[in-house]
PDB file of N, CA and C in Angstrom:
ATOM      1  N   UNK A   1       4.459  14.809  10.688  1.00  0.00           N
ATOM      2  CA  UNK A   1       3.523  14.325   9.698  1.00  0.00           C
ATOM      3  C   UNK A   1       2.892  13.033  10.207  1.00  0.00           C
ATOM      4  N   UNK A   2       1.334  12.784  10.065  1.00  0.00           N
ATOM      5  CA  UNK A   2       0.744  11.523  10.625  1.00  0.00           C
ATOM      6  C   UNK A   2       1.011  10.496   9.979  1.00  0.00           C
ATOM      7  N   UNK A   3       1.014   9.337  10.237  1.00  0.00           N
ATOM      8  CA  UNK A   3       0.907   8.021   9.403  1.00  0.00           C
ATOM      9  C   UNK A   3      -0.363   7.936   9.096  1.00  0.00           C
ATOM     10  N   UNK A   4      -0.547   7.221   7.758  1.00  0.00           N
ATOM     11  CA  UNK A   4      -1.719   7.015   7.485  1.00  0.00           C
ATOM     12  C   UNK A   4      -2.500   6.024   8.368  1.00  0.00           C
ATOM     13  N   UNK A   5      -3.902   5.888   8.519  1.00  0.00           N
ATOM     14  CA  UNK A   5      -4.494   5.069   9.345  1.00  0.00           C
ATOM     15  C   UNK A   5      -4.521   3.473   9.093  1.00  0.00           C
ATOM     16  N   UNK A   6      -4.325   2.539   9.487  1.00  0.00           N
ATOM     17  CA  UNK A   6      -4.683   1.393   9.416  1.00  0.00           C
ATOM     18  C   UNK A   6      -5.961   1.322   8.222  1.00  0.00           C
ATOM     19  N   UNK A   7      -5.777   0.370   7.378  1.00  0.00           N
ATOM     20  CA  UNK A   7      -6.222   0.021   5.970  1.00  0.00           C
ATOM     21  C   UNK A   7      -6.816  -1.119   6.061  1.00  0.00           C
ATOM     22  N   UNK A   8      -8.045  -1.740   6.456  1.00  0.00           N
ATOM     23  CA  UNK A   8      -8.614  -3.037   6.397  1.00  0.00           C
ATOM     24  C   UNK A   8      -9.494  -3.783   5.044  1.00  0.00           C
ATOM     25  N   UNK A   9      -9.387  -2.885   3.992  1.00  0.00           N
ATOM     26  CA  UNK A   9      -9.898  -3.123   2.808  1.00  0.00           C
ATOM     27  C   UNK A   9     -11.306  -2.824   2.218  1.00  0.00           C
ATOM     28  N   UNK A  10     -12.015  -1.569   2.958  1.00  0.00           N
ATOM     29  CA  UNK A  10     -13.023  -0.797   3.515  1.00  0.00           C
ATOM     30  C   UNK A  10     -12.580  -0.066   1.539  1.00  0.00           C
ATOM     31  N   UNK A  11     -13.516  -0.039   0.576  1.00  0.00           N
ATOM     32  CA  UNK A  11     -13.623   0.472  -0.580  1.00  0.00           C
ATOM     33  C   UNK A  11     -13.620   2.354  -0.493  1.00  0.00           C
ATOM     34  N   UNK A  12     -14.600   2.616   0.747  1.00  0.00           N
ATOM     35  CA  UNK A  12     -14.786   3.814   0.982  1.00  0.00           C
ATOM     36  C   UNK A  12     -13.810   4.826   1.778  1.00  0.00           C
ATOM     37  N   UNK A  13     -12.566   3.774   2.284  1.00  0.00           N
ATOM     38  CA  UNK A  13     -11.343   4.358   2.765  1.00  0.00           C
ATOM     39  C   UNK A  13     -10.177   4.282   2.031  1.00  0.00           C
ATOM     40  N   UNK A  14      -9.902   3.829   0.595  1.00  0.00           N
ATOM     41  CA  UNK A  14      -8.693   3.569  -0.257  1.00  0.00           C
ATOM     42  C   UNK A  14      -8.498   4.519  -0.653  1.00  0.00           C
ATOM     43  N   UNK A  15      -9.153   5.547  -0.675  1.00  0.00           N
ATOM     44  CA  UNK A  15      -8.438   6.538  -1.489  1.00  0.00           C
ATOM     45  C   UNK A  15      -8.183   7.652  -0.320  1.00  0.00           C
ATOM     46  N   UNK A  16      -8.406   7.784   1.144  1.00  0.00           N
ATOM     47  CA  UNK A  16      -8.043   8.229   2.065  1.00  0.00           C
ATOM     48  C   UNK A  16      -6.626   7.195   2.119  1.00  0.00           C
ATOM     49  N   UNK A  17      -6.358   6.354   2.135  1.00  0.00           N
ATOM     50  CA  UNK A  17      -5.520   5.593   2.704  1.00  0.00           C
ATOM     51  C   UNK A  17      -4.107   5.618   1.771  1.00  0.00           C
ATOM     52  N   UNK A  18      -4.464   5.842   0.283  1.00  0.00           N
ATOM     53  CA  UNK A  18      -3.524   5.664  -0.671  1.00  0.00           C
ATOM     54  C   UNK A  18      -2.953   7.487  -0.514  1.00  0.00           C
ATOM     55  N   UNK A  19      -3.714   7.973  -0.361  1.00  0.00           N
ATOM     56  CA  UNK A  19      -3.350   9.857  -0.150  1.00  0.00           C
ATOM     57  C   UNK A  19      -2.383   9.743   0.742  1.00  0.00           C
ATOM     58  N   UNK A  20      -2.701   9.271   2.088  1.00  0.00           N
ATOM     59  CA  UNK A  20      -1.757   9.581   3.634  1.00  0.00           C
ATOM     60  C   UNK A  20      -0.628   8.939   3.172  1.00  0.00           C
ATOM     61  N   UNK A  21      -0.588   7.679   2.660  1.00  0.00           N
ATOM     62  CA  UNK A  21       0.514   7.318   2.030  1.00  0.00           C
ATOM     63  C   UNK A  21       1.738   7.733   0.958  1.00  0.00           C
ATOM     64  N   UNK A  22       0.919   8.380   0.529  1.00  0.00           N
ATOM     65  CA  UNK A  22       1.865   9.102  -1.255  1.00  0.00           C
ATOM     66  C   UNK A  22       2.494  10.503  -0.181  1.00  0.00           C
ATOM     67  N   UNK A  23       1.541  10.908   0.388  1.00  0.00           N
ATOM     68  CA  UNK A  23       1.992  12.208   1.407  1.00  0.00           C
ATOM     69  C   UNK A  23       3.487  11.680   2.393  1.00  0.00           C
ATOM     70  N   UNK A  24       3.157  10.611   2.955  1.00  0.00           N
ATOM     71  CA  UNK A  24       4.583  10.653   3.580  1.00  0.00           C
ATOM     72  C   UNK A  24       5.476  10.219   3.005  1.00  0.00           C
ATOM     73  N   UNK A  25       5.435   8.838   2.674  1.00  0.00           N
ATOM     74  CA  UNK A  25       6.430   8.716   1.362  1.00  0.00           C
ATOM     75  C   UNK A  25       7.053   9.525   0.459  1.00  0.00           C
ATOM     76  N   UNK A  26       6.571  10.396   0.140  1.00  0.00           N
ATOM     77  CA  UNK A  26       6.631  11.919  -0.458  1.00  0.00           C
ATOM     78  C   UNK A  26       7.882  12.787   0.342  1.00  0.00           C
ATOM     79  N   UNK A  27       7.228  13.003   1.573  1.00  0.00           N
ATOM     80  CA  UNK A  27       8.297  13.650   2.289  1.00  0.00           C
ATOM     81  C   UNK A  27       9.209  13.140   3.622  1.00  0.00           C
ATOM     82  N   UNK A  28       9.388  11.930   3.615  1.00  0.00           N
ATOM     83  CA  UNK A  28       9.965  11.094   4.900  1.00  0.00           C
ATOM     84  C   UNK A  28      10.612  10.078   3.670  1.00  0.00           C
ATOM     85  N   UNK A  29      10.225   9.104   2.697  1.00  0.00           N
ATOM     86  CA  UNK A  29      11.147   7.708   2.100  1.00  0.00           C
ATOM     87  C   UNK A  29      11.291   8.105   1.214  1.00  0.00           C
ATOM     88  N   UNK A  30      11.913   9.764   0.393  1.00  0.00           N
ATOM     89  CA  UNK A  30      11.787   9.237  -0.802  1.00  0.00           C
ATOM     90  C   UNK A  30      13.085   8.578  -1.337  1.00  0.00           C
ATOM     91  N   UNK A  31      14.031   8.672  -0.209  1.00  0.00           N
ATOM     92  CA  UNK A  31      15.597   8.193  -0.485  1.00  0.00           C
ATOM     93  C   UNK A  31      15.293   6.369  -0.514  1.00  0.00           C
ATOM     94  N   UNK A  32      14.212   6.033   0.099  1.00  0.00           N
ATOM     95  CA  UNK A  32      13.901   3.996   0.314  1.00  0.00           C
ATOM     96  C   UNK A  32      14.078   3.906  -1.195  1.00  0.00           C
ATOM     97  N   UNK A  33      14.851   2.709  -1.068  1.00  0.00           N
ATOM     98  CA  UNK A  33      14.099   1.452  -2.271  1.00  0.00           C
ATOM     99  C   UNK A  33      12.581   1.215  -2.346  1.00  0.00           C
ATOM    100  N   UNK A  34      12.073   1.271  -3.332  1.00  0.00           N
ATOM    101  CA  UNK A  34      10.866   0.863  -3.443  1.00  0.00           C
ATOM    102  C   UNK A  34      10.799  -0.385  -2.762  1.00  0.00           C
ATOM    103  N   UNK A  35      11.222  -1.337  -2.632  1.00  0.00           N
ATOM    104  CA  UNK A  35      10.855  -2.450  -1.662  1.00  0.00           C
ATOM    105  C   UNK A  35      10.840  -2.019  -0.173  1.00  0.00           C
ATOM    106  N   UNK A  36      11.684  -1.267   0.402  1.00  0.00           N
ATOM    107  CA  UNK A  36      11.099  -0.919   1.642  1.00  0.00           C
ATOM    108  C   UNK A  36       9.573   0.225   1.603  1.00  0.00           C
ATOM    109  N   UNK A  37       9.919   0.911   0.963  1.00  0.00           N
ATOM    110  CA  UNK A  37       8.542   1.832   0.407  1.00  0.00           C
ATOM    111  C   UNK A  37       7.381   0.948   0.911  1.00  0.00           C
ATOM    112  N   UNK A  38       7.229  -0.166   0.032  1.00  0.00           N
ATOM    113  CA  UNK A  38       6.134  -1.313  -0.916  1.00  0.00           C
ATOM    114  C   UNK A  38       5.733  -1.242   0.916  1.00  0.00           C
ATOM    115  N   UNK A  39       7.387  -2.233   1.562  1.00  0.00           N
ATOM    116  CA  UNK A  39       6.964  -2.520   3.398  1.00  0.00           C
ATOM    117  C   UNK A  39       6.605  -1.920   3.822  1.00  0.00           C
ATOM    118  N   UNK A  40       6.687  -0.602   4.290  1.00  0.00           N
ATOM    119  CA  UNK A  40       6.187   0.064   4.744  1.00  0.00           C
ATOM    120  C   UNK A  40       4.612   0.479   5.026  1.00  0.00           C
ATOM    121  N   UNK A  41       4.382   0.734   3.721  1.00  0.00           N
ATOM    122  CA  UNK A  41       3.032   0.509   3.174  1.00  0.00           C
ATOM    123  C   UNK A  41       1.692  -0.312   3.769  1.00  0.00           C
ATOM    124  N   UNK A  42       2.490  -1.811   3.493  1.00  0.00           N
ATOM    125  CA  UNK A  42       2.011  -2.884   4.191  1.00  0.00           C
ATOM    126  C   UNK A  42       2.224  -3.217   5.596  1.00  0.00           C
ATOM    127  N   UNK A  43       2.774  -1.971   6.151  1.00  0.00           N
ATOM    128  CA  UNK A  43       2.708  -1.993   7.790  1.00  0.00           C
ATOM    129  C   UNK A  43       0.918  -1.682   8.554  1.00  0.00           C
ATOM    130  N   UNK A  44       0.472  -0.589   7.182  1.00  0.00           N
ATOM    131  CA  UNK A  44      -0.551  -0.255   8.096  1.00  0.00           C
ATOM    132  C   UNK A  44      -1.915  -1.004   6.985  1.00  0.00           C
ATOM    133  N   UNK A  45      -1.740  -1.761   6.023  1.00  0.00           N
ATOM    134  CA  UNK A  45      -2.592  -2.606   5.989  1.00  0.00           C
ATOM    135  C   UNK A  45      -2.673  -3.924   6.894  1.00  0.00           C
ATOM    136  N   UNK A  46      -4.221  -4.082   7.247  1.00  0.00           N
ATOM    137  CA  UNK A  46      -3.972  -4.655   8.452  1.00  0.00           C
ATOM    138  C   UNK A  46      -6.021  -5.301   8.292  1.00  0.00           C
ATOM    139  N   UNK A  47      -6.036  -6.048   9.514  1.00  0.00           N
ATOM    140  CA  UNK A  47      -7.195  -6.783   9.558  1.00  0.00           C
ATOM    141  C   UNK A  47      -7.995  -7.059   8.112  1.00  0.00           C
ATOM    142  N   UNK A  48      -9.344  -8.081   8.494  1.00  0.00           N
ATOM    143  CA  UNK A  48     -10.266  -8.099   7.423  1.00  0.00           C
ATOM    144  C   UNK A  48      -9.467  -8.725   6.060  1.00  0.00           C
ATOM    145  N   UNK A  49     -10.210  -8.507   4.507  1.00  0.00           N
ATOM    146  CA  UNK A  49     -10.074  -8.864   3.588  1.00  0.00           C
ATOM    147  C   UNK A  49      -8.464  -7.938   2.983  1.00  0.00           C
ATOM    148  N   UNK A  50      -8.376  -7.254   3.922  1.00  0.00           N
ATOM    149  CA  UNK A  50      -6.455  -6.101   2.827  1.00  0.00           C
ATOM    150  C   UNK A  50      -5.837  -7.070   4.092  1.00  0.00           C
ATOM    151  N   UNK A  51      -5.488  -7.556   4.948  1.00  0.00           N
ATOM    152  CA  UNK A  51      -4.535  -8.780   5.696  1.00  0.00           C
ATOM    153  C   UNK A  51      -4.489  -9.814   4.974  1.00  0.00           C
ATOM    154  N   UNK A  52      -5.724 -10.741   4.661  1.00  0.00           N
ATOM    155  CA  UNK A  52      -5.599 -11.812   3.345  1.00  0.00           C
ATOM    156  C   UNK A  52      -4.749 -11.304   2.299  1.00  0.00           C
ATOM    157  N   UNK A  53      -4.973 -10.210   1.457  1.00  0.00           N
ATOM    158  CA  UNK A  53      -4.580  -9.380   0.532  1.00  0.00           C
ATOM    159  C   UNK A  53      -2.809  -9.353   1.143  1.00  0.00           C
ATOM    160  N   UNK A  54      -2.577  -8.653   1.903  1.00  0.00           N
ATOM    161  CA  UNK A  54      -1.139  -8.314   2.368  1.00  0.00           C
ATOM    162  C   UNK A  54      -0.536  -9.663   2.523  1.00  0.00           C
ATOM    163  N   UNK A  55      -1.019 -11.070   2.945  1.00  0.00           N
ATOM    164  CA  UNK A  55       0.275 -11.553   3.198  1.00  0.00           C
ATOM    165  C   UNK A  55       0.154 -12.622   1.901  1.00  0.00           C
ATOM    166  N   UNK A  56      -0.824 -12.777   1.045  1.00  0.00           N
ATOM    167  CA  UNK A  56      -0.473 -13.241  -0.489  1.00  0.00           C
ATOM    168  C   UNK A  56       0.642 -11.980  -0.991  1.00  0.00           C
ATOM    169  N   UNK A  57       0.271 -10.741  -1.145  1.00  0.00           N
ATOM    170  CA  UNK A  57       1.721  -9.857  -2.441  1.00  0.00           C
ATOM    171  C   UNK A  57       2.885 -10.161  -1.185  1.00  0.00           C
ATOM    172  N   UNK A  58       2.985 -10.596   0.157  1.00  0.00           N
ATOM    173  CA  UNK A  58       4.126 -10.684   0.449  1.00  0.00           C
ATOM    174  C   UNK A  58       5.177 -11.715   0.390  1.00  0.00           C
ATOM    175  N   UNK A  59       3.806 -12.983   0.195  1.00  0.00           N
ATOM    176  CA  UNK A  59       4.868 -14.174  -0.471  1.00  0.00           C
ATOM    177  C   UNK A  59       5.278 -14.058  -1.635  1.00  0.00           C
ATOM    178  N   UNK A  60       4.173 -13.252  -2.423  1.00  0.00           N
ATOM    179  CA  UNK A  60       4.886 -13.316  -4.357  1.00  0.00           C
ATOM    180  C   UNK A  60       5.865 -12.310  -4.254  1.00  0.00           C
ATOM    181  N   UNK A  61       6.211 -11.464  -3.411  1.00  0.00           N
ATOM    182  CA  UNK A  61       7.117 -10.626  -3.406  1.00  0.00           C
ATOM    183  C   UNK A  61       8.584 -11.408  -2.883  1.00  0.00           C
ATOM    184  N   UNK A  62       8.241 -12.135  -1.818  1.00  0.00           N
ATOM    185  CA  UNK A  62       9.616 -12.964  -1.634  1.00  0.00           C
ATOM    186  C   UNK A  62       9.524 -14.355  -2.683  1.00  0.00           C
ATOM    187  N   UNK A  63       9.013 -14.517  -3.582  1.00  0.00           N
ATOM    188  CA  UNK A  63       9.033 -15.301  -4.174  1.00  0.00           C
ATOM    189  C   UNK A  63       9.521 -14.857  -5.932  1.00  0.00           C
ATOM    190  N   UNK A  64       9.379 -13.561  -5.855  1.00  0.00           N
ATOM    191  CA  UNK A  64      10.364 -12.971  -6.968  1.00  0.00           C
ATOM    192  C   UNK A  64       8.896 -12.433  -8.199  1.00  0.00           C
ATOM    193  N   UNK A  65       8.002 -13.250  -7.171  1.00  0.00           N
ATOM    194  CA  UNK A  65       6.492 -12.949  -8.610  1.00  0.00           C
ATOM    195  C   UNK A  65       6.008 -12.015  -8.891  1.00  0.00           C
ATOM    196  N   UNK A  66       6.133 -11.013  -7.719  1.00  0.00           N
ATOM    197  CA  UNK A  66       5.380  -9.213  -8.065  1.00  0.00           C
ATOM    198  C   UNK A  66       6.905  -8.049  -7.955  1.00  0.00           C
ATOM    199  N   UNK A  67       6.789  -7.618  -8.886  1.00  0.00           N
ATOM    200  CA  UNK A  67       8.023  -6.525  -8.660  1.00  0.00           C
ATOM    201  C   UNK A  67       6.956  -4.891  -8.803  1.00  0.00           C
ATOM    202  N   UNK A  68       7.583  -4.075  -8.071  1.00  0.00           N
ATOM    203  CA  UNK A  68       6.903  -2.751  -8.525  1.00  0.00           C
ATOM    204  C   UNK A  68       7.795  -1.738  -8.695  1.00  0.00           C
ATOM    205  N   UNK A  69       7.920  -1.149  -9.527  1.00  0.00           N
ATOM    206  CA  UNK A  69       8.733  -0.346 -10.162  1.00  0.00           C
ATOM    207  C   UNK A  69       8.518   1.323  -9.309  1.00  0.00           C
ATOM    208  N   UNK A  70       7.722   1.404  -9.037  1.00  0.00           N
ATOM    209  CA  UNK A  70       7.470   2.549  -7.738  1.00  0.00           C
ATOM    210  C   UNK A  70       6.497   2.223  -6.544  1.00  0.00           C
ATOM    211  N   UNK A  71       6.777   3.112  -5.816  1.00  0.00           N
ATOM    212  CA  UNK A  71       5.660   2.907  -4.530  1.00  0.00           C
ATOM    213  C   UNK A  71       4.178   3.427  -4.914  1.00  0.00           C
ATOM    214  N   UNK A  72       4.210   4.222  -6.232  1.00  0.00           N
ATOM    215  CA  UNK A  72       2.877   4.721  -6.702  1.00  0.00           C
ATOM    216  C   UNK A  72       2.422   3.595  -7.425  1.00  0.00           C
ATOM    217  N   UNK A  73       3.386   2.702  -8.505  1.00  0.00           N
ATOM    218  CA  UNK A  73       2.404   1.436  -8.997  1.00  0.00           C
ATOM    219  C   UNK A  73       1.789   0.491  -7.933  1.00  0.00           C
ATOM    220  N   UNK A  74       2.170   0.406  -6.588  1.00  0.00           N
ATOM    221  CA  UNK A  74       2.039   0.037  -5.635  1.00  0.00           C
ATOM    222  C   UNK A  74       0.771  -0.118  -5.190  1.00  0.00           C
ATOM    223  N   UNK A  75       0.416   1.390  -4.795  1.00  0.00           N
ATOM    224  CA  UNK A  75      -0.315   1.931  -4.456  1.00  0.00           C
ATOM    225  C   UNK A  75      -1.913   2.259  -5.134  1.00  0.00           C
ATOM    226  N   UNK A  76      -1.275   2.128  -6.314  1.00  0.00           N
ATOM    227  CA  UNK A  76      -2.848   2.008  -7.829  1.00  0.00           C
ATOM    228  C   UNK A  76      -3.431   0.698  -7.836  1.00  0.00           C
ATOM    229  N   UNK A  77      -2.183  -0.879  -7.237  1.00  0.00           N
ATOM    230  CA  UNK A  77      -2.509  -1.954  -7.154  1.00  0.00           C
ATOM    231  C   UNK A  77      -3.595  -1.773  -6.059  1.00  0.00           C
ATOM    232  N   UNK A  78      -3.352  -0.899  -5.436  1.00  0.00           N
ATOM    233  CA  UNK A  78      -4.186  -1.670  -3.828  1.00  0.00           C
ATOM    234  C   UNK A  78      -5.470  -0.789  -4.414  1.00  0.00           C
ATOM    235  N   UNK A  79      -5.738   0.386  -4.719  1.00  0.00           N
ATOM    236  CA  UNK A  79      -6.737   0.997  -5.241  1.00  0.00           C
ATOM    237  C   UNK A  79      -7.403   0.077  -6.063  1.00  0.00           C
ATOM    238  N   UNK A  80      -6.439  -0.718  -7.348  1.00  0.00           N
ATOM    239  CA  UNK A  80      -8.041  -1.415  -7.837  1.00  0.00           C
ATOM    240  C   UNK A  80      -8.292  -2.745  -7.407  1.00  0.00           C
ATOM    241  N   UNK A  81      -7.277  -3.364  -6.734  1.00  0.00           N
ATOM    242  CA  UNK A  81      -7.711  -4.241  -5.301  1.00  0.00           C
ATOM    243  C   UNK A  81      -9.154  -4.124  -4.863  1.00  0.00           C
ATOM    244  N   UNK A  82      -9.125  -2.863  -3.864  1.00  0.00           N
ATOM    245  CA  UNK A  82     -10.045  -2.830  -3.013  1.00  0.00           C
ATOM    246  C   UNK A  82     -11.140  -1.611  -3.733  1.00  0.00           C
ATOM    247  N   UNK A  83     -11.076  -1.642  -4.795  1.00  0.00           N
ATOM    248  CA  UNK A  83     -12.090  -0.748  -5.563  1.00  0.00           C
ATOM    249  C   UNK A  83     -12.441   0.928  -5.490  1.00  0.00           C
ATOM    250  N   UNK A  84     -11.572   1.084  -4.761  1.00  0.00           N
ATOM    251  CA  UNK A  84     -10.973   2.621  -4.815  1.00  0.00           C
ATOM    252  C   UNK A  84     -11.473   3.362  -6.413  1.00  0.00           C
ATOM    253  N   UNK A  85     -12.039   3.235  -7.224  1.00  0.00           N
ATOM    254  CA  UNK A  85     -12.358   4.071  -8.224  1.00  0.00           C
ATOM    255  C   UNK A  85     -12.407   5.689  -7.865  1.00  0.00           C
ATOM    256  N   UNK A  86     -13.020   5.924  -6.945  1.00  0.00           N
ATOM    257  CA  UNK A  86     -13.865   7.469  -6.783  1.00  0.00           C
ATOM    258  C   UNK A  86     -13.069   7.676  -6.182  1.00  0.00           C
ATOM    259  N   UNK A  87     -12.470   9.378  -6.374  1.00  0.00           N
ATOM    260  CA  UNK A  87     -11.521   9.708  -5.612  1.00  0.00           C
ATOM    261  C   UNK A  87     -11.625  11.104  -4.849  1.00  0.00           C
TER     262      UNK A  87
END
């Protein structure tokens, strides 16, 4: 199964990006804690305005400020983040 592609905060790729994601997670983590899930995730967000984005939720995350109760609330965050509406 592919990894999803690198995620730079491109509106017209979030909902390609949030799919490849729910797909492996799906069938490779579903035994993770949602906190490794969440990491994971944020492996392949990367450059541009979703890198700004990634390493703010990673301090409020070690800072106790964002909790997510699944890797899908996760994942709806970054959708209306980066404006993912159309799917």
């Amino acid at each position: 199964m592919a990894k999803p592609p690198v995620f730079s905060g491109e509106a017209e790729k979030v909902s390609e990006f949030i799919t490849a994601c729910k797909l492996y997670v799906e069938a490779r983590m579903m035994g993770a804690i949602v906190e490794k899930q969440v990491q994971w995730v944020l492996l392949f967000v990367q450059e541009g305005l979703a890198d700004i984005w990634k390493e703010n939720v990673l301090e409020d995350l070690e800072e106790g400020v964002l909790e997510y109760e699944s890797v899908g609330e996760f994942l709806t965050a970054i959708k209306k983040e980066f404006g993912g509406e159309k799917e």
